[in-house]
Structures are given as structure tokens and as C-alpha cells.
PDB file of N, CA and C in Angstrom:
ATOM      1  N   UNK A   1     181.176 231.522 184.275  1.00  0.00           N
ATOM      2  CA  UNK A   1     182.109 231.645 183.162  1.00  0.00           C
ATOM      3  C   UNK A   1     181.573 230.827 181.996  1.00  0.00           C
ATOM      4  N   UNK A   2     181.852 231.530 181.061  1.00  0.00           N
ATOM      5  CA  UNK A   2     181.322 230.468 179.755  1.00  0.00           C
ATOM      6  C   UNK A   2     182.344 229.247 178.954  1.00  0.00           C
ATOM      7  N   UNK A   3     181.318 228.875 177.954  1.00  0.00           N
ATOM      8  CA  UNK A   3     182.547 227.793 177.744  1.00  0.00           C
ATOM      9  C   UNK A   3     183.908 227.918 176.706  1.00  0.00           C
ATOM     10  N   UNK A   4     184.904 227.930 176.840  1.00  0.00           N
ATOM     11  CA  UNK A   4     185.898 227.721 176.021  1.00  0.00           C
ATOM     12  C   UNK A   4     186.169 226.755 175.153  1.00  0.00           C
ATOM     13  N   UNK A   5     186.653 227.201 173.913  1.00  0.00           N
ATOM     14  CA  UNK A   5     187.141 227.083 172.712  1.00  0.00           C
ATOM     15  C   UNK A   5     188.717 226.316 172.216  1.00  0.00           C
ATOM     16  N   UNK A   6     188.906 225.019 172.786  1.00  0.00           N
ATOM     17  CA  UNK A   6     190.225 225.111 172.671  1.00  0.00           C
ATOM     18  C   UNK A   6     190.576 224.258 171.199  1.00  0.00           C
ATOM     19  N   UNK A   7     191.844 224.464 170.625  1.00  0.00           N
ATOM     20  CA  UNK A   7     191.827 223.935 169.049  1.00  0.00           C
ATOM     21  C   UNK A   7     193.420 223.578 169.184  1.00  0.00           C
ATOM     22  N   UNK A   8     193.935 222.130 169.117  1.00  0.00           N
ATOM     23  CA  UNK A   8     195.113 221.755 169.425  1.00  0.00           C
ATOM     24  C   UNK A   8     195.761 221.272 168.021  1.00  0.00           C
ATOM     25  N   UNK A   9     196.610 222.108 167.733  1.00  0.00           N
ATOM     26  CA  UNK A   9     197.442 221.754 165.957  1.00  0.00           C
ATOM     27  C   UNK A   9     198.651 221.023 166.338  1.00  0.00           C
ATOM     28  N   UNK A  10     198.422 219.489 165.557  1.00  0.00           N
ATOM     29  CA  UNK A  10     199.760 219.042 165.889  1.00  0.00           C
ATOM     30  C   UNK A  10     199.974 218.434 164.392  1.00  0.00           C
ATOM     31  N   UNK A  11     201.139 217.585 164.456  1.00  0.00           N
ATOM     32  CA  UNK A  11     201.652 216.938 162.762  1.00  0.00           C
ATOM     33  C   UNK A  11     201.462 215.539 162.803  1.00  0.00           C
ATOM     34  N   UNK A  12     200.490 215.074 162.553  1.00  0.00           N
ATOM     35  CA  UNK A  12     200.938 213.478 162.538  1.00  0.00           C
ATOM     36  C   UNK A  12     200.614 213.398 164.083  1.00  0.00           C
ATOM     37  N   UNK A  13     201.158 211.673 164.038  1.00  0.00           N
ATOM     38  CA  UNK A  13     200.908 210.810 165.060  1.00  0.00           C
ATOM     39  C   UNK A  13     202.337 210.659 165.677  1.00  0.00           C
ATOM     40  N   UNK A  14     203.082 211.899 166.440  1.00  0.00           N
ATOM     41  CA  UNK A  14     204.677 211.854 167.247  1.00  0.00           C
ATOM     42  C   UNK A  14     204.413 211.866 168.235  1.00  0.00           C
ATOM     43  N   UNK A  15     205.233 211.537 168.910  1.00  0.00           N
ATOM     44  CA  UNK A  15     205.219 211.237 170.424  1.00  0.00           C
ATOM     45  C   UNK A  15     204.989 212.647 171.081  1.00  0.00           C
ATOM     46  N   UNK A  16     205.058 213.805 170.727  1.00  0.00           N
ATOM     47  CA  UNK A  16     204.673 215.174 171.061  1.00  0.00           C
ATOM     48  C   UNK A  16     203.204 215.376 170.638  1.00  0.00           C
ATOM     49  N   UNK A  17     202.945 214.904 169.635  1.00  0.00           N
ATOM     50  CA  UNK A  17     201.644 214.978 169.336  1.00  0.00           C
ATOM     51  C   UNK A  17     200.538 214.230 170.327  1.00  0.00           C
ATOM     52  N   UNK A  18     201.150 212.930 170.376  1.00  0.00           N
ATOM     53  CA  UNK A  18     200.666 211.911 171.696  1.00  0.00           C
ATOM     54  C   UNK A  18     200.207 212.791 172.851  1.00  0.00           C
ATOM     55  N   UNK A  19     201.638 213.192 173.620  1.00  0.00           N
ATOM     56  CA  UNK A  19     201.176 213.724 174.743  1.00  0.00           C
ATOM     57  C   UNK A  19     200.537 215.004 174.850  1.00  0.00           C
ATOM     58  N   UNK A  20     200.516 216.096 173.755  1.00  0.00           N
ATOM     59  CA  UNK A  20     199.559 216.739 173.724  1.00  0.00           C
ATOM     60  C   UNK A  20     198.342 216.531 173.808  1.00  0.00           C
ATOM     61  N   UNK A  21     197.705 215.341 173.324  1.00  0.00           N
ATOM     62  CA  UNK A  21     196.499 214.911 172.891  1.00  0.00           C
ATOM     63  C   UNK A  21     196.174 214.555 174.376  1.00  0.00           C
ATOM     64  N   UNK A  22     196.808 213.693 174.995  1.00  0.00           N
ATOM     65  CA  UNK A  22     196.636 212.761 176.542  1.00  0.00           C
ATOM     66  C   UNK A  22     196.421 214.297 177.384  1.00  0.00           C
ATOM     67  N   UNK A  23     197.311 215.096 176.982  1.00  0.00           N
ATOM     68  CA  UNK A  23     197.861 216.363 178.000  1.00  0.00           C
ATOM     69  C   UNK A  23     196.045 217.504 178.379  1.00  0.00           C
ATOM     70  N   UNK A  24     195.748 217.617 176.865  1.00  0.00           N
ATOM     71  CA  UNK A  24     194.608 218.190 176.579  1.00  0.00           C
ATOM     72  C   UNK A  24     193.456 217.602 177.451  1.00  0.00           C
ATOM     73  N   UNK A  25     192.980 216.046 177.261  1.00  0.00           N
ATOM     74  CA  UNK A  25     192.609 215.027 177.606  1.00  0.00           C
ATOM     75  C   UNK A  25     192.141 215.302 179.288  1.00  0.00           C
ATOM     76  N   UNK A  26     193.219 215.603 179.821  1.00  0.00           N
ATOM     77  CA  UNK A  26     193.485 215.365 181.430  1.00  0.00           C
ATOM     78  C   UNK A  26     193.127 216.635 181.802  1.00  0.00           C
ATOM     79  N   UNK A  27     192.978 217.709 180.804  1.00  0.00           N
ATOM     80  CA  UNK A  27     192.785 218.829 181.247  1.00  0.00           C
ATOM     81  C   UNK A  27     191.275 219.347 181.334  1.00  0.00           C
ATOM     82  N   UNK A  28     190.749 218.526 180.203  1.00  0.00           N
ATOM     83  CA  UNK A  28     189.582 218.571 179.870  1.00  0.00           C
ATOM     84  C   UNK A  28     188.417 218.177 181.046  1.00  0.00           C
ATOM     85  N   UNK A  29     189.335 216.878 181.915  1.00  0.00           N
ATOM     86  CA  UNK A  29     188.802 216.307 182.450  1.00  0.00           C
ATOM     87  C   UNK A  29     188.757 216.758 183.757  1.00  0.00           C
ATOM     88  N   UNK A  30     189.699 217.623 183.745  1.00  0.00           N
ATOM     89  CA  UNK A  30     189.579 218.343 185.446  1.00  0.00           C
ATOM     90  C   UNK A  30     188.686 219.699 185.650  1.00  0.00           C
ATOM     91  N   UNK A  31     188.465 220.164 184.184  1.00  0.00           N
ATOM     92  CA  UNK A  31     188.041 221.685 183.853  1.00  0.00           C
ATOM     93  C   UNK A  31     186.191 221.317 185.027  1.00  0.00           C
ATOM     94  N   UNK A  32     186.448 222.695 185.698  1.00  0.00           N
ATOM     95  CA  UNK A  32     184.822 222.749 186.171  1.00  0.00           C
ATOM     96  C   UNK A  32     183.656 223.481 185.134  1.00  0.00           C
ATOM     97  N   UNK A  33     183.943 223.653 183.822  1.00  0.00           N
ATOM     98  CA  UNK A  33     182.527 223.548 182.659  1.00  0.00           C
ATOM     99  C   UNK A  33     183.367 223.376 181.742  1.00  0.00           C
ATOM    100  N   UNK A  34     182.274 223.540 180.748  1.00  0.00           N
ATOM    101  CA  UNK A  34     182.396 222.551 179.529  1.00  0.00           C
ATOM    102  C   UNK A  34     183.558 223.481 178.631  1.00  0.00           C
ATOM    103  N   UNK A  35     184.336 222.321 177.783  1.00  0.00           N
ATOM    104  CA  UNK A  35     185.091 223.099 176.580  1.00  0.00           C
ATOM    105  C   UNK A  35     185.048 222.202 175.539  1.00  0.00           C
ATOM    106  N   UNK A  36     185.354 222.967 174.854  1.00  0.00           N
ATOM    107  CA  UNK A  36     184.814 222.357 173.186  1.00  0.00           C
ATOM    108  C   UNK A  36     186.183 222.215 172.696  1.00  0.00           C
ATOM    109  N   UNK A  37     186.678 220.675 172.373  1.00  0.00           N
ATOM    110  CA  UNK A  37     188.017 220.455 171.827  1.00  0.00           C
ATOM    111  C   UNK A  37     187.696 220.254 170.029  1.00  0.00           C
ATOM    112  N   UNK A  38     188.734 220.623 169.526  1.00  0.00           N
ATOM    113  CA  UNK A  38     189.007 220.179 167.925  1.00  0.00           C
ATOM    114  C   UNK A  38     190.644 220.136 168.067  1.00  0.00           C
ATOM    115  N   UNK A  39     190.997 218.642 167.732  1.00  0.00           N
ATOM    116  CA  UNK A  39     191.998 218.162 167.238  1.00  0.00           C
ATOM    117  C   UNK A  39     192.287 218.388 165.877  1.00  0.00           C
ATOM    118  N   UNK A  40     193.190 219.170 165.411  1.00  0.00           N
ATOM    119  CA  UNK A  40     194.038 219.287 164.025  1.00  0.00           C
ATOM    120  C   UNK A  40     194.873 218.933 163.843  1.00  0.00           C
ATOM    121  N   UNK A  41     195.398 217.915 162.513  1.00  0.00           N
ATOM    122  CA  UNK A  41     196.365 217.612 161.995  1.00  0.00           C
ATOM    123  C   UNK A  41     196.610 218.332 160.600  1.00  0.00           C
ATOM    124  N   UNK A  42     197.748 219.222 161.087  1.00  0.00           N
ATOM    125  CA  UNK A  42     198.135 220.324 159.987  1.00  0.00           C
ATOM    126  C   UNK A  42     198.867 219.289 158.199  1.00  0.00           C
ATOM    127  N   UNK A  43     199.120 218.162 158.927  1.00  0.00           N
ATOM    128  CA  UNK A  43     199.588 217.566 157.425  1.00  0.00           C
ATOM    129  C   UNK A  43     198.287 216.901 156.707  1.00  0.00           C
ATOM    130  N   UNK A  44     197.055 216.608 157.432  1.00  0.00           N
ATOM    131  CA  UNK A  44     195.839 216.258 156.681  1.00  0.00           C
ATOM    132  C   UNK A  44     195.261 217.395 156.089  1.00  0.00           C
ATOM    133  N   UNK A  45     195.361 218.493 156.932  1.00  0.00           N
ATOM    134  CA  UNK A  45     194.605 219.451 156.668  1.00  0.00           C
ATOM    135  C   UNK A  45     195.413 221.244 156.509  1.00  0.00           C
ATOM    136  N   UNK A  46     196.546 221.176 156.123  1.00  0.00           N
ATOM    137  CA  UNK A  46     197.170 222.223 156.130  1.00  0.00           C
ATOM    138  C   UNK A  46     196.771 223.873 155.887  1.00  0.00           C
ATOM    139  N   UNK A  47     195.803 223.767 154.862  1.00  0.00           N
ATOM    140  CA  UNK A  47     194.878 225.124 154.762  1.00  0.00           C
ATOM    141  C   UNK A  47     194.550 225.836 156.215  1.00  0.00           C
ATOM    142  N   UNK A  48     194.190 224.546 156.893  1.00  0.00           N
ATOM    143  CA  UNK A  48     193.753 225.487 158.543  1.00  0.00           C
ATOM    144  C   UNK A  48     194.915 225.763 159.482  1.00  0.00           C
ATOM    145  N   UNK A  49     196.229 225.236 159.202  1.00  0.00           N
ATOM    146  CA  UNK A  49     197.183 225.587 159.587  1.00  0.00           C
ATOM    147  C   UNK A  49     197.526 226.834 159.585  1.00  0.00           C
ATOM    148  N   UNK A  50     197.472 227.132 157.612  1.00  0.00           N
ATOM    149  CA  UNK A  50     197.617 228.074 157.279  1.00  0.00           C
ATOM    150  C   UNK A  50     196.760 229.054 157.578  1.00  0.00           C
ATOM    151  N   UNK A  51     195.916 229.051 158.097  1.00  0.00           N
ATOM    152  CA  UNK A  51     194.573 229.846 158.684  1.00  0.00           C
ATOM    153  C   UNK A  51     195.035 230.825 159.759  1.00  0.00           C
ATOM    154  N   UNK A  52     195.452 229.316 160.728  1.00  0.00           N
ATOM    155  CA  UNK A  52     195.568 230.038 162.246  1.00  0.00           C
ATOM    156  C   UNK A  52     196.780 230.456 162.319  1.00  0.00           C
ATOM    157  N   UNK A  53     197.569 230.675 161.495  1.00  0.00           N
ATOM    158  CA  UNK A  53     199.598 230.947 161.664  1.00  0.00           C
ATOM    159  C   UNK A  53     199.826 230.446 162.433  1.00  0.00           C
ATOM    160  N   UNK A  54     200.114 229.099 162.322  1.00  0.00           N
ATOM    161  CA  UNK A  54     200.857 228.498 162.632  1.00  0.00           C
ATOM    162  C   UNK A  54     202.047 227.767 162.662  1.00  0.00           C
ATOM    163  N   UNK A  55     202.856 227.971 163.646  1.00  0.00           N
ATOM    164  CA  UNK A  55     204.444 227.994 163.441  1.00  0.00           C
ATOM    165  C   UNK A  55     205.008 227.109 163.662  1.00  0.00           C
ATOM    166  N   UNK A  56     204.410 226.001 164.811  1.00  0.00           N
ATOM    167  CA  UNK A  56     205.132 224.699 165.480  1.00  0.00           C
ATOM    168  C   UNK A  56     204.066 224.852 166.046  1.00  0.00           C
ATOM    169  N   UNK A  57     204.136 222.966 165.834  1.00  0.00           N
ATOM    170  CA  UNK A  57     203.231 222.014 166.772  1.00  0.00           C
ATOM    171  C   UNK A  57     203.922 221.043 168.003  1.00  0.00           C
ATOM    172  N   UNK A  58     203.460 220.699 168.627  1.00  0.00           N
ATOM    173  CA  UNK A  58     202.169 220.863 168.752  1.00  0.00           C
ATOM    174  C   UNK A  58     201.317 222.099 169.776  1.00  0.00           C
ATOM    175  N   UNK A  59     200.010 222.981 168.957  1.00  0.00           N
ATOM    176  CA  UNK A  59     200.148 224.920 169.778  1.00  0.00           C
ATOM    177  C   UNK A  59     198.955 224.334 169.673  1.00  0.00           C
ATOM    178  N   UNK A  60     198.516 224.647 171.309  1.00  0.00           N
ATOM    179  CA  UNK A  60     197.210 225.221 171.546  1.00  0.00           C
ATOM    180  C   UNK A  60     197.140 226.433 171.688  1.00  0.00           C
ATOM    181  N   UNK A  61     195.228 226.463 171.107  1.00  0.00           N
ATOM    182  CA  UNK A  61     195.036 228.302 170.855  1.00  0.00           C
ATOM    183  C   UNK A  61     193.756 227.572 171.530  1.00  0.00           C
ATOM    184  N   UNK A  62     193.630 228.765 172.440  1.00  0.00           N
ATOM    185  CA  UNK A  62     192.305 229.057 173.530  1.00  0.00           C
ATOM    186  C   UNK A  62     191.150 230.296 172.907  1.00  0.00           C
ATOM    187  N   UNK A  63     190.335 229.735 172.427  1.00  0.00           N
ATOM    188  CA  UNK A  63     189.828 231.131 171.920  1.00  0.00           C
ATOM    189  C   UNK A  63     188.957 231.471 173.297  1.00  0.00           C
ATOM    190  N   UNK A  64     189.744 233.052 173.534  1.00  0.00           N
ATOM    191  CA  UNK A  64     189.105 233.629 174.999  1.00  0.00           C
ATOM    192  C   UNK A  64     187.966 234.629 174.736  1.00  0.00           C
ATOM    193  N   UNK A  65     187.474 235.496 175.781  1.00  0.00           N
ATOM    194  CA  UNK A  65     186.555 236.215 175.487  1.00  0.00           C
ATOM    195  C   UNK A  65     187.443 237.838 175.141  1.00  0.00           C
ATOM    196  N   UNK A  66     188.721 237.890 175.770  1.00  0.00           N
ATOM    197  CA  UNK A  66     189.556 239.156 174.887  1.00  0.00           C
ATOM    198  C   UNK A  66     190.135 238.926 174.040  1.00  0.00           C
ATOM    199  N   UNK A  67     191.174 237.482 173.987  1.00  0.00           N
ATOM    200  CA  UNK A  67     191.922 237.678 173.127  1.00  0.00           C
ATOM    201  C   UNK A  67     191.993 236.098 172.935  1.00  0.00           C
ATOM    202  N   UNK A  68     192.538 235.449 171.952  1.00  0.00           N
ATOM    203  CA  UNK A  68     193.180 234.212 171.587  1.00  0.00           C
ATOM    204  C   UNK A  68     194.270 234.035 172.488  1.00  0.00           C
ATOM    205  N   UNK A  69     194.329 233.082 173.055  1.00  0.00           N
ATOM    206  CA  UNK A  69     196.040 232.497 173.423  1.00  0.00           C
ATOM    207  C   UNK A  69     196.421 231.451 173.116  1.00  0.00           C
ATOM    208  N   UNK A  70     197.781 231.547 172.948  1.00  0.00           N
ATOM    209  CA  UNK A  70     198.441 230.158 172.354  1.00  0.00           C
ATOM    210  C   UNK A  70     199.158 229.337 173.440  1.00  0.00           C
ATOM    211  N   UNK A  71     199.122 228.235 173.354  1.00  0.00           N
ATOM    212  CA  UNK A  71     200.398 227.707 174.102  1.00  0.00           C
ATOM    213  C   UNK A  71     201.380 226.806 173.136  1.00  0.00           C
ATOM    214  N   UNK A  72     202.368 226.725 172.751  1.00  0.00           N
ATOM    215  CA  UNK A  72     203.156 225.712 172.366  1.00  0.00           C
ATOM    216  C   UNK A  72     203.973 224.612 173.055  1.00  0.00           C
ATOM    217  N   UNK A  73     203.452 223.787 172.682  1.00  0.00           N
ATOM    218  CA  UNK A  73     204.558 222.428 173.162  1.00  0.00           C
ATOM    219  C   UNK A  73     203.229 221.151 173.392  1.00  0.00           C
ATOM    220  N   UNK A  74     204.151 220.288 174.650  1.00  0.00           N
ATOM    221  CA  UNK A  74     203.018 219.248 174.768  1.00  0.00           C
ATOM    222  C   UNK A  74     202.337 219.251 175.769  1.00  0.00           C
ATOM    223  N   UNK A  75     201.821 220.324 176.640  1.00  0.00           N
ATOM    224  CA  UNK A  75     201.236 220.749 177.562  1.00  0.00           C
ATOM    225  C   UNK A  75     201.307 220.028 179.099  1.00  0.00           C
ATOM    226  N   UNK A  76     202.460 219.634 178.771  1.00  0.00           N
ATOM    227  CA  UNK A  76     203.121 218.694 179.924  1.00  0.00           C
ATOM    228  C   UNK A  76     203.088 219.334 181.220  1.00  0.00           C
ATOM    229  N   UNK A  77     202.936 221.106 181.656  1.00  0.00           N
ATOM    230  CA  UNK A  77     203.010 221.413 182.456  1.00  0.00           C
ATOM    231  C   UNK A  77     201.166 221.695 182.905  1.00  0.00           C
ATOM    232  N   UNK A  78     200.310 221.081 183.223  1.00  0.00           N
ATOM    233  CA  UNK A  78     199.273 222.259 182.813  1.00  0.00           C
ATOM    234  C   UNK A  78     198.837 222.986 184.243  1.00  0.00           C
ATOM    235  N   UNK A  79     199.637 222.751 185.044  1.00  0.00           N
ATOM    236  CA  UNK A  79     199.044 224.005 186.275  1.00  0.00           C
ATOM    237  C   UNK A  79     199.205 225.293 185.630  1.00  0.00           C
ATOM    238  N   UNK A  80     200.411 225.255 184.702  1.00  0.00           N
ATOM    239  CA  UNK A  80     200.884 226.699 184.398  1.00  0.00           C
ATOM    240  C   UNK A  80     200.278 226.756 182.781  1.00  0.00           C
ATOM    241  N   UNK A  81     199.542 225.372 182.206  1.00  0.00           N
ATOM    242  CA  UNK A  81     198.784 225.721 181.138  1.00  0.00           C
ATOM    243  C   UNK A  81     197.245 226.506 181.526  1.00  0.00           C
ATOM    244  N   UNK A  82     197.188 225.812 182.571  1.00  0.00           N
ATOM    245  CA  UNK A  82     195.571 226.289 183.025  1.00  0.00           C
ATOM    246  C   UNK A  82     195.490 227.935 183.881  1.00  0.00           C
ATOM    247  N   UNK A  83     196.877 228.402 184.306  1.00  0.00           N
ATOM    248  CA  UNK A  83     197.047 229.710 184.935  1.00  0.00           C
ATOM    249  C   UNK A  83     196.775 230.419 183.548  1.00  0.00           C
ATOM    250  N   UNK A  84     198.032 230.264 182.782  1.00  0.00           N
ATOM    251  CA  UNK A  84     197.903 231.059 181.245  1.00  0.00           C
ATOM    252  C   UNK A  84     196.906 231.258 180.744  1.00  0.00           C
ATOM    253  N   UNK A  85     195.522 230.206 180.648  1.00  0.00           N
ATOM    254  CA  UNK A  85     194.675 230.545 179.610  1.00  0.00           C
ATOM    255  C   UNK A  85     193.557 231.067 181.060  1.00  0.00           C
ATOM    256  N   UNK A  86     193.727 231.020 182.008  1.00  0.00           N
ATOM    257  CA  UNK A  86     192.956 231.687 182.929  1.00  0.00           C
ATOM    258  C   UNK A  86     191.607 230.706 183.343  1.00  0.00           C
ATOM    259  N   UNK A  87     191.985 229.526 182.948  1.00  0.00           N
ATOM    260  CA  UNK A  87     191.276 228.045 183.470  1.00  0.00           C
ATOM    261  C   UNK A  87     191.436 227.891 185.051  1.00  0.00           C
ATOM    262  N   UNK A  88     190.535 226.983 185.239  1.00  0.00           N
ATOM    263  CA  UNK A  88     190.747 226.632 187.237  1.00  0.00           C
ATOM    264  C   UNK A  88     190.148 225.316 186.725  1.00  0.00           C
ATOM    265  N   UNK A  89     190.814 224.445 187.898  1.00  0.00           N
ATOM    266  CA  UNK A  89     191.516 223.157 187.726  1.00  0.00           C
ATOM    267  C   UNK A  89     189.864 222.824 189.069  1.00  0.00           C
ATOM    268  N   UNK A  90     189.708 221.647 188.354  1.00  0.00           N
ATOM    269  CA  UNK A  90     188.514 221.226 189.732  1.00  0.00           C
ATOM    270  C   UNK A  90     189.589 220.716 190.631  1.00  0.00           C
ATOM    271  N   UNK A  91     189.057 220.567 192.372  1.00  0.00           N
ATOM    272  CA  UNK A  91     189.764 220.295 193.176  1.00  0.00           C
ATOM    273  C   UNK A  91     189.900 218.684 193.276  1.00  0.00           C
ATOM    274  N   UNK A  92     190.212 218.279 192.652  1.00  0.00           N
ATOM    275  CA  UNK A  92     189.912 216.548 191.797  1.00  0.00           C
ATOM    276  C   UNK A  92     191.253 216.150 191.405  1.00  0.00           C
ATOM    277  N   UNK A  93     192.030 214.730 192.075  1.00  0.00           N
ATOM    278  CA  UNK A  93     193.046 214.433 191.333  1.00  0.00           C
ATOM    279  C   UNK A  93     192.532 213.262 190.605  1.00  0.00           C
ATOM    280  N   UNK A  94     193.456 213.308 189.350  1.00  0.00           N
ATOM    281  CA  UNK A  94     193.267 212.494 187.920  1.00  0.00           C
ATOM    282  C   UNK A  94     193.246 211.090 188.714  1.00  0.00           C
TER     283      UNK A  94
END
């Protein structure tokens, strides 16, 4: 499998933004190959907000090999973040 694209839009430094960031973080760290993170802050940089339509933060977008997917929120769940974007989790606890 190749590597994924993930791009996490949040606002500022909120406690949703936090655990997105940690959430991403942990996910990154279990993934069995490589993914390429970019952290966005839509109030530094709003043009790319406006880019990706974006509606609420904090949304990850997975750029896949069919389609983009999004997730919204703080990725607090990620067995069911990593089912969605069609990720597998190494057999590794954090």
C-alpha cells in the first residue's frame, strides 16, 4: 500500500484542537507505513480553509487513492478513524 496524505484543519490552540493533534499523533504512530501529516490552522491561514471547504474543525481529510475522506471531530475514536479511511493499526499498543 502506498503512503497517505493526511491534512488536519483545526482553529487555534482549543482543547479540540489539542486532542486532535495528540489523536493524529497516536495514529501516526501505530500506522504500518509512512504518512505524510500537515497541520492547519484555518485562522493563520484561512485561504486554505477556504480551499478545502471547510466547515468545522477540527476535519481530517485523507487524501486516498479514489477519493478524499473527511473525518470531523477530535479523532478520539480512531479504531473507527482508521476503519473509515481504510488504515490498519500495527499490532502494537501505544
Amino acid at each position: 500500500m502506498g503512503q497517505f496524505s493526511l491534512r488536519l484543519y483545526i482553529a487555534g490552540d482549543t482543547p479540540a484542537s489539542q486532542r486532535a493533534r495528540e489523536n493524529l499523533q497516536r495514529l501516526c504512530e501505530r500506522h504500518p507505513f509512512p504518512i505524510d501529516t500537515v497541520v492547519i490552522d484555518i485562522l493563520r491561514e484561512p485561504s486554505r480553509a477556504n480551499e478545502a471547504r471547510i466547515l468545522a474543525t477540527p476535519t481530517l481529510i485523507c487524501e486516498h487513492p479514489t477519493r478524499a475522506k473527511r473525518v470531523i471531530g477530535d479523532l478520539g475514536d480512531l479504531e473507527k478513524v482508521v476503519e473509515f479511511l481504510g488504515l490498519q493499526q500495527r499490532d502494537v499498543e501505544p
